[in-house]
Protein backbone atom coordinates (compact mmCIF):
# COMPACT_ATOMS: atom_id res chain seq x y z
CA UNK A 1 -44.80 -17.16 -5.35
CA UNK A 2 -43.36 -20.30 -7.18
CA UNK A 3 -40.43 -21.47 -5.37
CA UNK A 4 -37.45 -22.60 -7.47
CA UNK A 5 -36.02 -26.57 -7.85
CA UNK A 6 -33.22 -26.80 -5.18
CA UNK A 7 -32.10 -29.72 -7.06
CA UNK A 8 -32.04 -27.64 -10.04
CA UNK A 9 -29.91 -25.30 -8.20
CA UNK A 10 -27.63 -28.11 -6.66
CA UNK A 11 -26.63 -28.61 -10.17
CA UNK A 12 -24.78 -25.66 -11.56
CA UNK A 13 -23.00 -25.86 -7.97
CA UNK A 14 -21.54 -28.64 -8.16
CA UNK A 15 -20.21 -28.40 -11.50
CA UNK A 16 -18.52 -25.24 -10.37
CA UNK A 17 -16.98 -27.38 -8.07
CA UNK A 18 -15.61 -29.91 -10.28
CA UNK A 19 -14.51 -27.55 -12.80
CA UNK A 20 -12.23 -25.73 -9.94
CA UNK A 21 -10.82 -28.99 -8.58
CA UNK A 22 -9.65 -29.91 -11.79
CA UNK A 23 -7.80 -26.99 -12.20
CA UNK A 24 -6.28 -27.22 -9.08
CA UNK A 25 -5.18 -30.45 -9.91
CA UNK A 26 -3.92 -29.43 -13.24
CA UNK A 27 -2.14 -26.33 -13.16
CA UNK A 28 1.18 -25.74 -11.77
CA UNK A 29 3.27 -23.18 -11.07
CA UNK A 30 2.47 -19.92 -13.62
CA UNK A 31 -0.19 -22.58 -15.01
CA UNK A 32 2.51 -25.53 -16.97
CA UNK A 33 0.29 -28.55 -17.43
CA UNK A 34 3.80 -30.51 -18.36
CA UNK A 35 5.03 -32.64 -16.08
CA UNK A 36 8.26 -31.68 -13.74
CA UNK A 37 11.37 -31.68 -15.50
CA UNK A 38 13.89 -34.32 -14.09
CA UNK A 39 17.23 -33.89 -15.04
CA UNK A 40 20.71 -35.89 -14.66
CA UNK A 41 24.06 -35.47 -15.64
CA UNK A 42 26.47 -38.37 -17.14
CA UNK A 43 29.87 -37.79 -17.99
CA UNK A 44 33.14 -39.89 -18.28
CA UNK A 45 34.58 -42.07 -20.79
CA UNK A 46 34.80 -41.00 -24.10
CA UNK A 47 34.63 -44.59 -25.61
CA UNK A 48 31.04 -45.33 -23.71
CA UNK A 49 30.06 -41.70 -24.85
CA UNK A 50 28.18 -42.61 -28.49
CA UNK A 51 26.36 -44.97 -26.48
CA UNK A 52 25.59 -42.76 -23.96
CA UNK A 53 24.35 -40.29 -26.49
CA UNK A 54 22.10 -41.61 -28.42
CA UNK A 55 20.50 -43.81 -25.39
CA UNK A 56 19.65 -40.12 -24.23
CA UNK A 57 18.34 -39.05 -27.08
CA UNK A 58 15.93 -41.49 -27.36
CA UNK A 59 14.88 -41.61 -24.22
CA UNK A 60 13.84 -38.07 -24.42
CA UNK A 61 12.31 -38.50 -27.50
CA UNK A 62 10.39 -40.71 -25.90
CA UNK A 63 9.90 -38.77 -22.33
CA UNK A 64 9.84 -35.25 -22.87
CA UNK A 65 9.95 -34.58 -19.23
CA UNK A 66 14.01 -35.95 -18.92
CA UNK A 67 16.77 -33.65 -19.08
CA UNK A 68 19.48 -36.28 -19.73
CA UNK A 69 23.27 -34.34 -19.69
CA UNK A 70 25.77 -36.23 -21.65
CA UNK A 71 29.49 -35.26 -21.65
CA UNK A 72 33.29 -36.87 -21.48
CA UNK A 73 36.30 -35.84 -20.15
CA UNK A 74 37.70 -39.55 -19.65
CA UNK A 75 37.33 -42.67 -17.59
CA UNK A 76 38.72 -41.24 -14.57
CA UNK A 77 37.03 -38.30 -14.61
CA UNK A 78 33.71 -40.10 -14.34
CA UNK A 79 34.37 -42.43 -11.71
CA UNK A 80 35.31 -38.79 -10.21
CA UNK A 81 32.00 -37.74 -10.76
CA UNK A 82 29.77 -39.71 -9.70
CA UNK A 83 31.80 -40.69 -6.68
CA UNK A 84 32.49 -37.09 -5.18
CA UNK A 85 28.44 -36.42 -6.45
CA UNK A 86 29.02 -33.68 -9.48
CA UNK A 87 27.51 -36.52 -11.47
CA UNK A 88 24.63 -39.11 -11.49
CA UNK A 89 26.07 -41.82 -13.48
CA UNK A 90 30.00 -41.86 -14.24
CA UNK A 91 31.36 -43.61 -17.31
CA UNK A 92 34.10 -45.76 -17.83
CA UNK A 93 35.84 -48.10 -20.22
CA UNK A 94 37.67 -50.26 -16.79
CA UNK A 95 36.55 -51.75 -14.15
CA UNK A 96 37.51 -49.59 -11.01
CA UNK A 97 40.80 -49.44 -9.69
CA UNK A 98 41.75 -50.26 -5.59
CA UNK A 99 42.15 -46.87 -5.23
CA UNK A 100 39.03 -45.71 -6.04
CA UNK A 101 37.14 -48.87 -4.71
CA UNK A 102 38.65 -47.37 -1.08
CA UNK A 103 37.65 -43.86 -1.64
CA UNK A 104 33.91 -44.68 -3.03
CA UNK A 105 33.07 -47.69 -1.78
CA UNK A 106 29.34 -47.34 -2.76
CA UNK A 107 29.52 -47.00 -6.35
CA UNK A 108 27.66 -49.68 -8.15
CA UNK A 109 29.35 -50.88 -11.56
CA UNK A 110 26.69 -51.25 -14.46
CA UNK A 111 27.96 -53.38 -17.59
CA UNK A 112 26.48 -52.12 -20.86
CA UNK A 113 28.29 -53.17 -23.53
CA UNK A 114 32.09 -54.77 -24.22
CA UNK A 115 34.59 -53.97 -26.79
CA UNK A 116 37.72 -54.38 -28.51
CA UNK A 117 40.50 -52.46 -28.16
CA UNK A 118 42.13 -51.88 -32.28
CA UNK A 119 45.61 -51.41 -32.85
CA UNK A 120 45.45 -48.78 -35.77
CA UNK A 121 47.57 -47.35 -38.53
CA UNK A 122 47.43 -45.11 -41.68
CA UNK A 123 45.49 -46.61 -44.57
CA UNK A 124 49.10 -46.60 -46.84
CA UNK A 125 50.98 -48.38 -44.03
CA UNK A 126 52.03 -51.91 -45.81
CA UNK A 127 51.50 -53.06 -41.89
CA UNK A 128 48.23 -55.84 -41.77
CA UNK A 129 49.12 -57.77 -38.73
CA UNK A 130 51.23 -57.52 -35.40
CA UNK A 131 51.61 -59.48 -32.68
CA UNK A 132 50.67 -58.01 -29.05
CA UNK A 133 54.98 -58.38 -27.97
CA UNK A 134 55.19 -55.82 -30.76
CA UNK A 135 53.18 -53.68 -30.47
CA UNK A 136 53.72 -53.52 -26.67
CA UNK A 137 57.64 -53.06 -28.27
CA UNK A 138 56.46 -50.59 -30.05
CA UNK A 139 54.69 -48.33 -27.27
CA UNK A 140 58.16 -49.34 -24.89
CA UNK A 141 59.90 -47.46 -27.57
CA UNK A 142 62.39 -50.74 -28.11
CA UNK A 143 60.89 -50.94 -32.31
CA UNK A 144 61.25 -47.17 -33.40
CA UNK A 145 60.64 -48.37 -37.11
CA UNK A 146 58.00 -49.43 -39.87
CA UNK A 147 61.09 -51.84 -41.45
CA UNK A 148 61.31 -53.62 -38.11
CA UNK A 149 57.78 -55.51 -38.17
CA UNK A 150 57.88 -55.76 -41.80
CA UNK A 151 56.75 -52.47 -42.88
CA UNK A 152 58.93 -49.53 -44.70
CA UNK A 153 61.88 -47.74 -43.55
CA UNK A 154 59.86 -45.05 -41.87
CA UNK A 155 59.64 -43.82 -38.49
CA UNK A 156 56.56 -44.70 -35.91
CA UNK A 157 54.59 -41.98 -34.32
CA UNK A 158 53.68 -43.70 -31.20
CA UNK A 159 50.17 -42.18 -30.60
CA UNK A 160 48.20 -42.82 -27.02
CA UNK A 161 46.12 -41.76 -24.50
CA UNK A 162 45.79 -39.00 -21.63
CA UNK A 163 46.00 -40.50 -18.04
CA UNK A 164 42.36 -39.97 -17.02
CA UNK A 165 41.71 -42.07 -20.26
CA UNK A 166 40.01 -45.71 -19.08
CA UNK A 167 41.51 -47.41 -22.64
CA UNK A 168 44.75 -46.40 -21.50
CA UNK A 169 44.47 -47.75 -18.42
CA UNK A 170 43.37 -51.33 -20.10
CA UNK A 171 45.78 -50.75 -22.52
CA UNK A 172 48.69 -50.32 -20.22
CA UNK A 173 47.73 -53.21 -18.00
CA UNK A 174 46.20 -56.21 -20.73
CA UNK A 175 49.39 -54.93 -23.37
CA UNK A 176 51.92 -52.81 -21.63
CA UNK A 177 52.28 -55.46 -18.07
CA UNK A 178 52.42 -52.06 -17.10
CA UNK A 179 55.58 -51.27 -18.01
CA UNK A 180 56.36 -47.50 -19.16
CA UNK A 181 54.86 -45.95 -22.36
CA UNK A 182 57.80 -44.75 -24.54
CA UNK A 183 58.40 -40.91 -23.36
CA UNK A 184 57.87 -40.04 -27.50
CA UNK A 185 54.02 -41.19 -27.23
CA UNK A 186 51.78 -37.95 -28.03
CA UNK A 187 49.23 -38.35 -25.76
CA UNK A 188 45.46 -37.57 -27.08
CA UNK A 189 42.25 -37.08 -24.85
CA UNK A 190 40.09 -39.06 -26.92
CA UNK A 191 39.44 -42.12 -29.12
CA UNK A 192 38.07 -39.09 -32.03
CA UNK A 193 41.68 -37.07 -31.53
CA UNK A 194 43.54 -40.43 -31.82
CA UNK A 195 41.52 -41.43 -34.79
CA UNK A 196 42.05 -38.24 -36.43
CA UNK A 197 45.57 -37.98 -35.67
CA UNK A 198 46.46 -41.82 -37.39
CA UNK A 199 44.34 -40.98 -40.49
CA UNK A 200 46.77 -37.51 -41.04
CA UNK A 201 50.06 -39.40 -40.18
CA UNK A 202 51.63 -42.08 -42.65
CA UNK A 203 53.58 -43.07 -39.90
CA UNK A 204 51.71 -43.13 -36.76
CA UNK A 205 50.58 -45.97 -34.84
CA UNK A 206 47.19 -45.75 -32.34
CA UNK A 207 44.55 -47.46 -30.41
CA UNK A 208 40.89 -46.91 -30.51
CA UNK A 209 37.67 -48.71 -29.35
CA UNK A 210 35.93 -50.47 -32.13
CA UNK A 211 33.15 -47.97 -32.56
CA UNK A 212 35.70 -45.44 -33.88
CA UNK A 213 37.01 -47.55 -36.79
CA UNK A 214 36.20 -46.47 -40.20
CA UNK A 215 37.82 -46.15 -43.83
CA UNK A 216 40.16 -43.05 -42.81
CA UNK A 217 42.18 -45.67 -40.61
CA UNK A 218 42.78 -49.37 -40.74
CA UNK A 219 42.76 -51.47 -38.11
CA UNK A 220 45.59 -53.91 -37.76
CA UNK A 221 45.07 -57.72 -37.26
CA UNK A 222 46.74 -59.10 -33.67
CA UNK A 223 48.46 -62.81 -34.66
CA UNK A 224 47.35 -64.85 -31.28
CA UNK A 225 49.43 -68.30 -31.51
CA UNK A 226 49.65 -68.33 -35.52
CA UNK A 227 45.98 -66.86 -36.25
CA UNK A 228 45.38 -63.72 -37.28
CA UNK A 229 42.40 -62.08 -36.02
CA UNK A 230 40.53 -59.15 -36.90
CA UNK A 231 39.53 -56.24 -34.66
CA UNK A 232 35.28 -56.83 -34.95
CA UNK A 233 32.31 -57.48 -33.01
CA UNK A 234 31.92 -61.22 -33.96
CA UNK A 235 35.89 -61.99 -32.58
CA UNK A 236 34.68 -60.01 -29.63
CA UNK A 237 31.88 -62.07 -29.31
CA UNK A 238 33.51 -64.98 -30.24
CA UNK A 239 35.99 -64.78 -27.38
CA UNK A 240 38.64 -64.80 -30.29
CA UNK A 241 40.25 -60.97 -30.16
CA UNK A 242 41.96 -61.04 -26.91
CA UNK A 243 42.39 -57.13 -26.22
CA UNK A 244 38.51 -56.88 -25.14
CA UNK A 245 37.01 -55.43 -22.02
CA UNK A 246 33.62 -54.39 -20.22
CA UNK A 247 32.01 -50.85 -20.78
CA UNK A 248 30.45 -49.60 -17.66
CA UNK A 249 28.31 -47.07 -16.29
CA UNK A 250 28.52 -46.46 -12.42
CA UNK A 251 26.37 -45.05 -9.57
CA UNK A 252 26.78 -44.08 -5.87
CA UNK A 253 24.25 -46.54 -4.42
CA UNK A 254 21.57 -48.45 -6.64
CA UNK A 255 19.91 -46.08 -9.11
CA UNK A 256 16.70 -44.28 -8.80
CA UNK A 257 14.08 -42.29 -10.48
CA UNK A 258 15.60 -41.26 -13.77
CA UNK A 259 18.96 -42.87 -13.65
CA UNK A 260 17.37 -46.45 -12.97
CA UNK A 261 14.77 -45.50 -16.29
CA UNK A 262 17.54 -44.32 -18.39
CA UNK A 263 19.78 -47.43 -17.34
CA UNK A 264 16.67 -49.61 -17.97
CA UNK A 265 16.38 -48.47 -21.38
CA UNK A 266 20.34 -48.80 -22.11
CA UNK A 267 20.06 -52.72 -21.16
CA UNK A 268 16.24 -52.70 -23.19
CA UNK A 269 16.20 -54.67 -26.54
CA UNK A 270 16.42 -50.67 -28.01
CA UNK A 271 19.27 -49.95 -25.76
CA UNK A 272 21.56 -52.61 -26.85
CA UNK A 273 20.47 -51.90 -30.48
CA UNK A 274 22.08 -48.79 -30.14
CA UNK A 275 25.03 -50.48 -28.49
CA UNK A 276 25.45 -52.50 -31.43
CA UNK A 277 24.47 -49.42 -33.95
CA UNK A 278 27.26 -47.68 -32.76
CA UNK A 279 29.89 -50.43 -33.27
CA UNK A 280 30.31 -52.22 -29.59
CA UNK A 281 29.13 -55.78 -28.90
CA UNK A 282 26.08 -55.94 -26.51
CA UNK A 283 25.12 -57.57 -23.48
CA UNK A 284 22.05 -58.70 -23.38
């Protein structure tokens, strides 16, 4: 009887073999081929928001296996956040307070962008300029009137932000000398709200981050020693508009994994684009 090729038979063997361990190595759980989903959650400040946004969004354009979980709530809540670990990264439009330095000493401040803070008013307010002694005057509640800093006989709607806002917490400190707001300020959780509340109100009187100015509003020039200087990027940049301050992201700890990519990309050539798409004046 001819006996058969055990080479020949070898063969077909170890194909079988191959075939299963790459299977093995390929199919997951209920047989997903797609990488593990890694998620992470940012939240905070709603003037770092856009940024964050659209950072995430192209990042997972770009890496379909990120989850990346954007939301607001204010400065304060952020540094909240990430500090009691409900979030991975925390937002905020200030540097930390001694307070919270003491309670979360580990958190690790991230500087992606700066900005101006814009002193705005309705587009028919006569209003083009103030000095910062007014308008701190103003938000004291000591000039009640338009007439008063050269505007019409009409009364100011003193318009400002929440207390877990991180602009108002600038605000109050590189304006106010933290003295008191005026007890008539409406109080608004967001630059948007304040934005849309100055562009419905002749007479109101607001303060927004730079990426939130457009044609519904008009942002008033601050006179600094005779010059009168224009809310923008370049006067940012140029060291010119003096109510400007860091935007940060935070972390307990150095990053890892997914926050240090997503961070990575924010501080990439494409991450400050977007910074500077959306109106703020990158850092790198």
């Amino acid at each position: 009887m001819e006996s058969r090729n055990p080479g020949f038979l070898a063969l077909p063997i170890l194909a079988l073999v191959i075939v299963a361990i790459f299977f093995t190595g390929c199919v997951g759980n209920g047989g997903d081929t797609t990488p593990t989903t890694q998620s992470i959650s940012v939240t905070g400040s709603t003037t770092v928001l856009p940024i964050a946004q659209m950072a995430a969004e192209a990042f997972m354009d770009a890496n379909t296996y990120a989850d990346i979980q954007v939301s607001g709530g204010g400065s304060s809540v952020g540094v909240q956040a990430v500090g009691e670990g409900t979030a991975d990264i925390g937002m905020a439009s200030r540097d930390l307070k001694d307070s919270e330095k003491e309670k979360y000493p580990d958190l690790v401040q991230h500087i992606v962008a700066r900005d101006g803070i814009a002193i705005i008013v309705h587009p028919s307010n006569s209003v083009d300029v103030l000095t910062e002694d007014q308008v701190k005057s103003i938000y004291l509640g000591d000039i009640t009137r338009w007439n008063a800093v050269g505007g019409s006989d009409q009364a100011i709607v003193v318009v400002g932000r929440d207390s877990a806002s991180g602009t108002r917490e600038f605000f109050h400190e590189s304006v106010m000398d933290r003295e008191d707001f005026t007890p008539n300020q409406l109080e608004k959780n967001s630059n948007g709200a304040i934005q849309q509340t100055i562009a419905q109100t002749p007479g109101a009187i607001g303060y927004v981050g730079l990426g939130y100015i457009d044609d519904t509003i008009k942002a008033v020039k601050i006179d600094v020693d005779g010059t009168q200087v224009t809310p923008s990027v370049e006067t940012v940049v140029a060291g010119e508009y003096p109510i400007a301050r860091s935007l940060n992201m935070f972390t307990k700890g150095q990053p890892t994994g997914l926050a240090q990519d997503y961070l990575d990309s924010i501080m990439s050539a494409g991450g400050q684009a977007i910074v500077a798409d959306e109106g703020f004046v990158p850092v790198k």
